[in-house]
PDB file of N, CA and C in Angstrom:
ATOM      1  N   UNK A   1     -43.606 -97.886 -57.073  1.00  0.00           N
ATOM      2  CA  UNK A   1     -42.430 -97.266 -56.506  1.00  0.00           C
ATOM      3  C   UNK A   1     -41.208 -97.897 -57.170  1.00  0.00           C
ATOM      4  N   UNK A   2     -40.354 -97.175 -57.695  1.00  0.00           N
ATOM      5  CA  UNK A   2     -39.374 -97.502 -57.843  1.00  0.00           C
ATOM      6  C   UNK A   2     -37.815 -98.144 -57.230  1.00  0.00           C
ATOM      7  N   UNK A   3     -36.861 -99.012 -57.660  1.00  0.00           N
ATOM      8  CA  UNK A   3     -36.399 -99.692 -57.113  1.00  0.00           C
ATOM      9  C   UNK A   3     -35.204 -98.966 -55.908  1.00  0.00           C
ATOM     10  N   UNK A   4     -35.194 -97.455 -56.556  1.00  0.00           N
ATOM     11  CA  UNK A   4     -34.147 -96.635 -56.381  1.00  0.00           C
ATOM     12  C   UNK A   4     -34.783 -95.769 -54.845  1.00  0.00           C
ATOM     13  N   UNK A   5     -36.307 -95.750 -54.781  1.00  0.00           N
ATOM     14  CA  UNK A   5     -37.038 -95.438 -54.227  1.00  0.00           C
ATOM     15  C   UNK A   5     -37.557 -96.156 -53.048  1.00  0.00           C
ATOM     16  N   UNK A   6     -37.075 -97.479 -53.213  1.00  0.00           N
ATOM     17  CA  UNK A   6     -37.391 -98.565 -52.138  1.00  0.00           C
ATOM     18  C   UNK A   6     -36.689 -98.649 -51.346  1.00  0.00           C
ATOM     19  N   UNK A   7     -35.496 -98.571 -51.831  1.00  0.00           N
ATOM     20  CA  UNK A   7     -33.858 -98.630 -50.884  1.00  0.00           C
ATOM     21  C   UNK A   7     -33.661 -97.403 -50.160  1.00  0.00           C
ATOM     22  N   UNK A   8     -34.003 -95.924 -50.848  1.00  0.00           N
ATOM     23  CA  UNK A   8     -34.222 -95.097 -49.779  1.00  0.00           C
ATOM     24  C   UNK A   8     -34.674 -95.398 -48.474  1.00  0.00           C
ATOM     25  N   UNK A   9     -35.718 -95.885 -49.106  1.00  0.00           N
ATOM     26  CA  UNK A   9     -37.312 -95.980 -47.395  1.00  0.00           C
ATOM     27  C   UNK A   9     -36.690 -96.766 -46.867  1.00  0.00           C
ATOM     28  N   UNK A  10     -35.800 -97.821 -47.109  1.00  0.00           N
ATOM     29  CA  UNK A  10     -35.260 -98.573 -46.622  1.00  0.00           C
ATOM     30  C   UNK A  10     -33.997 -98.443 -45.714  1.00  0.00           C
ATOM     31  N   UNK A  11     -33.722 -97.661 -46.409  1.00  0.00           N
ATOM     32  CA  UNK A  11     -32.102 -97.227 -45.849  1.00  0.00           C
ATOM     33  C   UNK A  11     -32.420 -96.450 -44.352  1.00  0.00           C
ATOM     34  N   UNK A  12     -33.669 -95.560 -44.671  1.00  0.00           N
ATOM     35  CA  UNK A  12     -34.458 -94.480 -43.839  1.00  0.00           C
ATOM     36  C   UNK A  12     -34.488 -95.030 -43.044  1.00  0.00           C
ATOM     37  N   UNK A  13     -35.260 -96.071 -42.800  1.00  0.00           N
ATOM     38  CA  UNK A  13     -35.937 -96.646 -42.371  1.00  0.00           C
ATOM     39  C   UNK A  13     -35.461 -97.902 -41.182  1.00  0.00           C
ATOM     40  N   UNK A  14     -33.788 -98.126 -41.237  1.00  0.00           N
ATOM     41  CA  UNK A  14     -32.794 -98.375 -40.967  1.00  0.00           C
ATOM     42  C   UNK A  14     -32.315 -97.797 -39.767  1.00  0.00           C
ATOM     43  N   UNK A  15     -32.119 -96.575 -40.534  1.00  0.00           N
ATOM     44  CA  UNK A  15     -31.077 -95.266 -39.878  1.00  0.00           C
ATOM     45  C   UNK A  15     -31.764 -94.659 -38.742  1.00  0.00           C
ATOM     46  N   UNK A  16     -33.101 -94.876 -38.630  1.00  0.00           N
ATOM     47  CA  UNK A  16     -34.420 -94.053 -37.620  1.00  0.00           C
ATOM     48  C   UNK A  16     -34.517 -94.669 -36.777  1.00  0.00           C
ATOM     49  N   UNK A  17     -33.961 -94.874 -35.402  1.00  0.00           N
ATOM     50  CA  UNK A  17     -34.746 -95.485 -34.390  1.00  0.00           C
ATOM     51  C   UNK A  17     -35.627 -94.895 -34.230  1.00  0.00           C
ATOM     52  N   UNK A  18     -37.048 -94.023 -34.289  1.00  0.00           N
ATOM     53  CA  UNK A  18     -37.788 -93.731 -34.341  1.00  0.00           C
ATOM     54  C   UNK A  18     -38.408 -93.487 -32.361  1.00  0.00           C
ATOM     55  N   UNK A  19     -36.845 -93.228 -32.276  1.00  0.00           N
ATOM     56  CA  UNK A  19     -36.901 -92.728 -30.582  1.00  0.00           C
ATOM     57  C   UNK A  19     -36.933 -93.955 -29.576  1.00  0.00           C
ATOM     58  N   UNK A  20     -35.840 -95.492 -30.204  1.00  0.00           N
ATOM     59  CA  UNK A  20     -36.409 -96.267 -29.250  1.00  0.00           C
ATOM     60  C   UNK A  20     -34.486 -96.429 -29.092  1.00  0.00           C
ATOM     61  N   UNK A  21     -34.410 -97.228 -27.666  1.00  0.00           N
ATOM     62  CA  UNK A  21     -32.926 -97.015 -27.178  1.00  0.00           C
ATOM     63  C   UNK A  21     -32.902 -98.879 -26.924  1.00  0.00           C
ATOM     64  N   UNK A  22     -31.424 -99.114 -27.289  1.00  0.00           N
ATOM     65  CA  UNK A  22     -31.254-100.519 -27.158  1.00  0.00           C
ATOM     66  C   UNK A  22     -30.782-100.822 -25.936  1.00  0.00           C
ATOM     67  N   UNK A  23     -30.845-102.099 -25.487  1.00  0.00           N
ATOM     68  CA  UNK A  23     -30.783-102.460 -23.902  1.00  0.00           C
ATOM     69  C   UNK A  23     -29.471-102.545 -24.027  1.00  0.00           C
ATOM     70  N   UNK A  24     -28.846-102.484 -23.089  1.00  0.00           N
ATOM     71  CA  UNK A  24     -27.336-102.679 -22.716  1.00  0.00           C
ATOM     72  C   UNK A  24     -27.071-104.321 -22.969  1.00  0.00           C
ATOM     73  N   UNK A  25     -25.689-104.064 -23.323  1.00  0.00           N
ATOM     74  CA  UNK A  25     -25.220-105.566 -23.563  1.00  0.00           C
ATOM     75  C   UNK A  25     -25.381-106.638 -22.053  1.00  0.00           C
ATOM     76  N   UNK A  26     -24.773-105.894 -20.900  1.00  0.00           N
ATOM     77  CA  UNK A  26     -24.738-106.458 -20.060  1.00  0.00           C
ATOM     78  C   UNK A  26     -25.450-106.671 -19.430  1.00  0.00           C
ATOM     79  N   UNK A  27     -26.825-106.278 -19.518  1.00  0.00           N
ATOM     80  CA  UNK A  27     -28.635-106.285 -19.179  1.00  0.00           C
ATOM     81  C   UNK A  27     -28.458-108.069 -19.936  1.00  0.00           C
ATOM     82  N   UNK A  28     -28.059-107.803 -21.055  1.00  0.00           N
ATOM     83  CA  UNK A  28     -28.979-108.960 -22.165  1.00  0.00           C
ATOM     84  C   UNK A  28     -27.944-110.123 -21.540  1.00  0.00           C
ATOM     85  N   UNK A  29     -26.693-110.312 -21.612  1.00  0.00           N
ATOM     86  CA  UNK A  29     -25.877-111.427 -20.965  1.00  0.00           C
ATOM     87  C   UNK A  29     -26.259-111.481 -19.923  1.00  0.00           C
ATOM     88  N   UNK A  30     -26.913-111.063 -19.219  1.00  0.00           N
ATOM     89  CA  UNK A  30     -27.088-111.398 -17.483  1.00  0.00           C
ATOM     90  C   UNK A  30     -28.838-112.042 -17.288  1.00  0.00           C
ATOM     91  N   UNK A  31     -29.591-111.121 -18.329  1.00  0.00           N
ATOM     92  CA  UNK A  31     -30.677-111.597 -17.852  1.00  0.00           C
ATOM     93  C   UNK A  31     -31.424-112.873 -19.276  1.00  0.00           C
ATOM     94  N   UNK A  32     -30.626-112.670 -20.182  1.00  0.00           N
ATOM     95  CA  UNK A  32     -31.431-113.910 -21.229  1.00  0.00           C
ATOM     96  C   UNK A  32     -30.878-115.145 -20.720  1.00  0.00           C
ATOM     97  N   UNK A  33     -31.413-116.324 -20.499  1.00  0.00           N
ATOM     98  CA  UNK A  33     -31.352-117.431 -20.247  1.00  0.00           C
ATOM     99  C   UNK A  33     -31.237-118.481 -21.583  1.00  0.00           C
ATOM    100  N   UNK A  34     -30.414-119.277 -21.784  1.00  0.00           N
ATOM    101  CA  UNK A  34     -30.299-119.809 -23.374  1.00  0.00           C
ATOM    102  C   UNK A  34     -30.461-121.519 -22.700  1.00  0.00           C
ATOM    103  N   UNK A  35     -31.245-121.823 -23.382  1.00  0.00           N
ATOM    104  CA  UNK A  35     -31.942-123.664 -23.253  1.00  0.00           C
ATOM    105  C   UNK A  35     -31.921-124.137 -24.099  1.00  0.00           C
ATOM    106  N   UNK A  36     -31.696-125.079 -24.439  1.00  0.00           N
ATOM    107  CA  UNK A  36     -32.368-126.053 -25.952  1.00  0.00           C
ATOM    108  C   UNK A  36     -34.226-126.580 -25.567  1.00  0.00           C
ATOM    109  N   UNK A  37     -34.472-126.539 -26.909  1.00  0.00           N
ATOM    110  CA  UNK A  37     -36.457-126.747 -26.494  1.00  0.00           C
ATOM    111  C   UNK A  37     -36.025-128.175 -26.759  1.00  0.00           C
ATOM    112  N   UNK A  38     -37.358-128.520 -25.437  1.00  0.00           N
ATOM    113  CA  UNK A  38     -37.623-129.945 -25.199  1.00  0.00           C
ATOM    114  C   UNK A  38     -38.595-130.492 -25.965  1.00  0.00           C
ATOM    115  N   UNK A  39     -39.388-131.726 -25.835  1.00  0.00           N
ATOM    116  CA  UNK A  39     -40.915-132.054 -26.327  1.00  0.00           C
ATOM    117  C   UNK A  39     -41.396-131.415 -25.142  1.00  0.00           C
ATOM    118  N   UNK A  40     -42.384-130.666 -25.866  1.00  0.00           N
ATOM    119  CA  UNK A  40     -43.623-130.125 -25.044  1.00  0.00           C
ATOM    120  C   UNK A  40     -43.290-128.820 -24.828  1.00  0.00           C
ATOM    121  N   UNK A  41     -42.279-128.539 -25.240  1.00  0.00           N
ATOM    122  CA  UNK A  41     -41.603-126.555 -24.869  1.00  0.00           C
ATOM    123  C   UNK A  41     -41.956-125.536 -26.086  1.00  0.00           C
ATOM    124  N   UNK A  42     -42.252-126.337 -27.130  1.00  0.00           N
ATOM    125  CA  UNK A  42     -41.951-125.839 -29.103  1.00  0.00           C
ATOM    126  C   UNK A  42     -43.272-124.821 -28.592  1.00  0.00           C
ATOM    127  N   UNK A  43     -42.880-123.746 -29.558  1.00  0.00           N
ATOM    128  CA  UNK A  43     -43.489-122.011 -29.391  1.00  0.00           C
ATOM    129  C   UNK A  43     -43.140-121.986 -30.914  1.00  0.00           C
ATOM    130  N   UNK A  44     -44.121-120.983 -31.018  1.00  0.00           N
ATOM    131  CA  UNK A  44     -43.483-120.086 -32.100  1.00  0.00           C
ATOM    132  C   UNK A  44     -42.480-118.853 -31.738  1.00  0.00           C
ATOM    133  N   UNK A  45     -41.382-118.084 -32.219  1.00  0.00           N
ATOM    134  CA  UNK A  45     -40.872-117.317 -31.569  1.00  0.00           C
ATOM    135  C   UNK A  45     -41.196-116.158 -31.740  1.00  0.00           C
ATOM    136  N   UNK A  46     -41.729-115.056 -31.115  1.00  0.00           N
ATOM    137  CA  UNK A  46     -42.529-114.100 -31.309  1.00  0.00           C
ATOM    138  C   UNK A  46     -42.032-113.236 -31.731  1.00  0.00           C
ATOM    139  N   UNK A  47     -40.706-113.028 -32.486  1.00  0.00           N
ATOM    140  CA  UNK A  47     -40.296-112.232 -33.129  1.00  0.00           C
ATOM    141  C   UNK A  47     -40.031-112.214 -34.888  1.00  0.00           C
ATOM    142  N   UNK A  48     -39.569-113.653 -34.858  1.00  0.00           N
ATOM    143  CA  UNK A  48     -39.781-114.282 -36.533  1.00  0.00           C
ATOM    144  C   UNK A  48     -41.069-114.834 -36.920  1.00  0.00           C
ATOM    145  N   UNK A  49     -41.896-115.390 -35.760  1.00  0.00           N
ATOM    146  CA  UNK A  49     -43.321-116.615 -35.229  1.00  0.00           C
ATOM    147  C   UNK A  49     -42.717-117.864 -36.338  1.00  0.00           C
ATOM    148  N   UNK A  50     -41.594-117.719 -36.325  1.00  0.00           N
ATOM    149  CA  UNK A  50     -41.209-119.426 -36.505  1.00  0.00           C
ATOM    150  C   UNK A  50     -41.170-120.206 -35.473  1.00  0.00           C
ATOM    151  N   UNK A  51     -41.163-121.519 -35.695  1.00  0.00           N
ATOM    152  CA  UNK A  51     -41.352-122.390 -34.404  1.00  0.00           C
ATOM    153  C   UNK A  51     -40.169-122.652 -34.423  1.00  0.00           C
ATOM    154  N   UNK A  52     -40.682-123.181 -32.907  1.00  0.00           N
ATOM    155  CA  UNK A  52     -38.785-123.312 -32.244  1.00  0.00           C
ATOM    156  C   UNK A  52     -39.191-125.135 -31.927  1.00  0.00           C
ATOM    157  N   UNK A  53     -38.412-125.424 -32.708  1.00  0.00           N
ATOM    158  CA  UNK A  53     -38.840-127.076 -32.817  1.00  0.00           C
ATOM    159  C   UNK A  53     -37.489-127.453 -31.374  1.00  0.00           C
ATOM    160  N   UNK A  54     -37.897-128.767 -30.851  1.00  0.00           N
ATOM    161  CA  UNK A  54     -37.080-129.671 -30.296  1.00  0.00           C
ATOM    162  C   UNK A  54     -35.542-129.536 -30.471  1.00  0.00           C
ATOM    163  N   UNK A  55     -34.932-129.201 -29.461  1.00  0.00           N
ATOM    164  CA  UNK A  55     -33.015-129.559 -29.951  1.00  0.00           C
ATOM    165  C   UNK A  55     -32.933-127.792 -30.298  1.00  0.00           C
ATOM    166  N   UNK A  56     -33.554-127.119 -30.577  1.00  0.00           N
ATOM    167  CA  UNK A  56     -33.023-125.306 -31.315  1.00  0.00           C
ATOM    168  C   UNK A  56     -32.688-124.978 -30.061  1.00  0.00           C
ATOM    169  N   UNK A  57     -31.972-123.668 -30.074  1.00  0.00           N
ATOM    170  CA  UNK A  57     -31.598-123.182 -28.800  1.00  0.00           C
ATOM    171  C   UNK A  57     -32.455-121.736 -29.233  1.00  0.00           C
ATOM    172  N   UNK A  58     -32.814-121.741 -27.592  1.00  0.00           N
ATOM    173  CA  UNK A  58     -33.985-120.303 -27.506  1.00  0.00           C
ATOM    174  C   UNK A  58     -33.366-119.809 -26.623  1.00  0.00           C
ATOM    175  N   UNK A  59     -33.923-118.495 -26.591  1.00  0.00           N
ATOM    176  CA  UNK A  59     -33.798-117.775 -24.984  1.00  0.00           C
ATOM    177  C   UNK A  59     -35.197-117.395 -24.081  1.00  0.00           C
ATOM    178  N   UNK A  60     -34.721-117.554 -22.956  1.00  0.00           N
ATOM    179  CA  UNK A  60     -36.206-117.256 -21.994  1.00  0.00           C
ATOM    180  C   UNK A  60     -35.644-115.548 -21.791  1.00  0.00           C
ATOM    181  N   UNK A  61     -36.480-115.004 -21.325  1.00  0.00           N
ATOM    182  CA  UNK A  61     -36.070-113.407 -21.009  1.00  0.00           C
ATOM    183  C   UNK A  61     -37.229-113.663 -19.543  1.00  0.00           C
ATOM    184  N   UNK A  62     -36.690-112.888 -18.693  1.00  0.00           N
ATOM    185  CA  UNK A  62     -37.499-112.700 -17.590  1.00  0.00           C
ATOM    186  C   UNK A  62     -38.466-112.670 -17.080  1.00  0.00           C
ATOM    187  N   UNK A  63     -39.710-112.206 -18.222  1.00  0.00           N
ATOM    188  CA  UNK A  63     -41.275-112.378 -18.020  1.00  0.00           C
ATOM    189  C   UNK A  63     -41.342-114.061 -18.737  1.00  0.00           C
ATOM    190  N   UNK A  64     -40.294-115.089 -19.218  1.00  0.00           N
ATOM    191  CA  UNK A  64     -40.739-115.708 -19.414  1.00  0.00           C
ATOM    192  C   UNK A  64     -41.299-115.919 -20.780  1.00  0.00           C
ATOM    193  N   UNK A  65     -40.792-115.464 -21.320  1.00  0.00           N
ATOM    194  CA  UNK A  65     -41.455-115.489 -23.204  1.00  0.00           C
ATOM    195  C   UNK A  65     -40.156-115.696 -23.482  1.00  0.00           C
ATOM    196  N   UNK A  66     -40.188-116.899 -24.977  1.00  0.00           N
ATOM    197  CA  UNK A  66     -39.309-117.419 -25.085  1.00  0.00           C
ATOM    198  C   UNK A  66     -38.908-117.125 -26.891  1.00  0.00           C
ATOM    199  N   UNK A  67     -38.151-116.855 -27.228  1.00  0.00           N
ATOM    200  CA  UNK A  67     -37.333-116.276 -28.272  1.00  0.00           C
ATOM    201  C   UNK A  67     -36.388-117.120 -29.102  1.00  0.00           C
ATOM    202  N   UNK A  68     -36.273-117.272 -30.608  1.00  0.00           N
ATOM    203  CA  UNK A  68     -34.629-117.245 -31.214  1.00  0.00           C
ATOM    204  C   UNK A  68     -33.880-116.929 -30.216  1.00  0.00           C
ATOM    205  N   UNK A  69     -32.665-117.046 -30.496  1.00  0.00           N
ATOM    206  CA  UNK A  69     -31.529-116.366 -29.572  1.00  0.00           C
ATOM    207  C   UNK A  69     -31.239-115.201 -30.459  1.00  0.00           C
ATOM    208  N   UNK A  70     -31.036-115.208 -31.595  1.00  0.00           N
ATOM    209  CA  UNK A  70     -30.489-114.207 -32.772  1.00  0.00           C
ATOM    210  C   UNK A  70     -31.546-113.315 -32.856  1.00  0.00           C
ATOM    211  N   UNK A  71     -32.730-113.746 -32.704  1.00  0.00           N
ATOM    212  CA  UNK A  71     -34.294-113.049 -32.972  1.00  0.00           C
ATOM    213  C   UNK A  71     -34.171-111.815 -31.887  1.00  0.00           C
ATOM    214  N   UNK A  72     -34.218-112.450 -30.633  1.00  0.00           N
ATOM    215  CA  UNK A  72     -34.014-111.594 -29.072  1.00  0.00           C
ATOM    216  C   UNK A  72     -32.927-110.704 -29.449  1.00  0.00           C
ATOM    217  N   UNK A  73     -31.888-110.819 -30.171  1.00  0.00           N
ATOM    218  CA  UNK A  73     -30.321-110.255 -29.616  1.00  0.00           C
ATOM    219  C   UNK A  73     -30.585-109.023 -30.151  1.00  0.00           C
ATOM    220  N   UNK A  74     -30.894-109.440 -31.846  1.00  0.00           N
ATOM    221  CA  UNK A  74     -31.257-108.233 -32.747  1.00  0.00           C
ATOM    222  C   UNK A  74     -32.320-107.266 -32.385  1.00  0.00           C
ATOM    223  N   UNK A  75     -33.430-107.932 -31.692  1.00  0.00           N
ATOM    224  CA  UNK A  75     -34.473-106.510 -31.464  1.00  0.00           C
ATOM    225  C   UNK A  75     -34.037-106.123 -30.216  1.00  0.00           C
ATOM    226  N   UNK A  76     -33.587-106.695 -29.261  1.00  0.00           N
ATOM    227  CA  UNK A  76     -32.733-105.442 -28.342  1.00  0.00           C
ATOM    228  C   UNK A  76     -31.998-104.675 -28.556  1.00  0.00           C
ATOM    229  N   UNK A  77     -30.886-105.053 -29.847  1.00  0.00           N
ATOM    230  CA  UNK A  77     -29.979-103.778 -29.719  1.00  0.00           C
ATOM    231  C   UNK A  77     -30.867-102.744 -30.949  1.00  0.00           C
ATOM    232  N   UNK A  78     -31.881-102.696 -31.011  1.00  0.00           N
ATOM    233  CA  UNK A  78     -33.193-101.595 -31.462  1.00  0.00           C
ATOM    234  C   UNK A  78     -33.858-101.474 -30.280  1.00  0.00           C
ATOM    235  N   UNK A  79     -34.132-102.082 -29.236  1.00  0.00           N
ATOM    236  CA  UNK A  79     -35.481-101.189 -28.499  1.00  0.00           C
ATOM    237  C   UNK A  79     -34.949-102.351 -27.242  1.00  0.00           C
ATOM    238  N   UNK A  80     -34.938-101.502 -26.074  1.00  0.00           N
ATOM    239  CA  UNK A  80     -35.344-101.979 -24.962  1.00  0.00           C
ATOM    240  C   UNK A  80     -36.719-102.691 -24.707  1.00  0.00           C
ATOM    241  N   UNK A  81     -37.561-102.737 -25.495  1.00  0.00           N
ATOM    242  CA  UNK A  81     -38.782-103.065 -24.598  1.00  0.00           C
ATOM    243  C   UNK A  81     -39.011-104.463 -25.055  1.00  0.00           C
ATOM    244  N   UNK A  82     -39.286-105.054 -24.480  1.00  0.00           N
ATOM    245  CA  UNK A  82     -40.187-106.725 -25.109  1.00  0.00           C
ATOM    246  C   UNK A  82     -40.762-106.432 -26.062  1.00  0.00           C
ATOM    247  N   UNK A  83     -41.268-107.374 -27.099  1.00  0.00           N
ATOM    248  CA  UNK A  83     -42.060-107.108 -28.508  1.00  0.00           C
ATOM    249  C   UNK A  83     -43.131-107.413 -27.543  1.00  0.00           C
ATOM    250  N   UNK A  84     -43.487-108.112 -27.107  1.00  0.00           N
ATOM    251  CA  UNK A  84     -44.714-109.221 -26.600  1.00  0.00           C
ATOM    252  C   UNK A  84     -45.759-108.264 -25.318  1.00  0.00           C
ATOM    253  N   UNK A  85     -44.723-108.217 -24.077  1.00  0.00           N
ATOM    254  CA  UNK A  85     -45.220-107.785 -23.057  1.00  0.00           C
ATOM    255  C   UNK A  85     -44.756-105.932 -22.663  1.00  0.00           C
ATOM    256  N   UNK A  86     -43.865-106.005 -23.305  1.00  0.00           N
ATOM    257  CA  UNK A  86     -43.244-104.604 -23.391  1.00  0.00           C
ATOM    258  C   UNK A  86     -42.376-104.107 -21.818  1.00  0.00           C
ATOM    259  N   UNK A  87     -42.075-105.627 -21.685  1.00  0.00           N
ATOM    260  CA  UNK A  87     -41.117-105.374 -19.920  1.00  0.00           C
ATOM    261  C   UNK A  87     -39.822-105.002 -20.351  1.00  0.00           C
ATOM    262  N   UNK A  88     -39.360-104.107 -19.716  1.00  0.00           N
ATOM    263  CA  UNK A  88     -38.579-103.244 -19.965  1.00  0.00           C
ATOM    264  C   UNK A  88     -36.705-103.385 -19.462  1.00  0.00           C
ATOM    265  N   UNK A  89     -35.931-103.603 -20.162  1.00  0.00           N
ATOM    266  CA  UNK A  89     -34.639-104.020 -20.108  1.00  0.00           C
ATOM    267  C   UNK A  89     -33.616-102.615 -19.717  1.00  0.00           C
ATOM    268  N   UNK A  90     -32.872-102.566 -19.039  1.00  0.00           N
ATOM    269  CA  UNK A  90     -31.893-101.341 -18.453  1.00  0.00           C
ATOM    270  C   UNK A  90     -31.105-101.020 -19.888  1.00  0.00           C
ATOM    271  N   UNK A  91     -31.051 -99.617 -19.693  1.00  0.00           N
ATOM    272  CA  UNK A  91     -30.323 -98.837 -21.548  1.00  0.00           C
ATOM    273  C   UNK A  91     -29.143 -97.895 -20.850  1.00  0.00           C
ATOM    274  N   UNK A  92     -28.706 -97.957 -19.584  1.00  0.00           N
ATOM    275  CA  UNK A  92     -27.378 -97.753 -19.183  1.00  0.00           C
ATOM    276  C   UNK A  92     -26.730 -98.322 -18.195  1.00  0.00           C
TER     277      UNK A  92
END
């Protein structure tokens, strides 16, 4: 595939929510919880599955699965739903 051809699918691919609606801002400020990880808290974050070492700041979300903060922010404003458990965040 070509390079001219990649950036299309890409661009496409972008532009498509593919029918999914982002949670409201004021859903996500009210219900993400932001901590710094302790010893004994380190996860991988289930959206990058980088680990969230000691001292990073995460977010908990309501079922309790724990996130980047930037990781969480970005796939909500694409899709209401959890990546993980698929619990579902308010979209008005």
């Amino acid at each position: 595939m070509t390079a001219a051809a990649l950036a299309i699918s890409e661009s496409e691919f972008e532009s498509n929510n593919y029918g999914m609606v982002a949670a409201t801002e004021s859903s996500v400020r009210e219900m993400l919880k932001r901590f710094k990880v302790e010893d004994g808290e380190q996860q991988d974050c289930l959206v990058c599955l980088e680990e969230q070492g000691v001292g990073f700041e995460a977010s908990r979300m309501p079922c309790f699965h724990i996130f980047h903060g930037d990781c969480i922010g970005k796939w909500l404003q694409q899709s209401h739903y959890f990546p993980i458990c698929r619990f579902e965040m308010p979209t008005h």
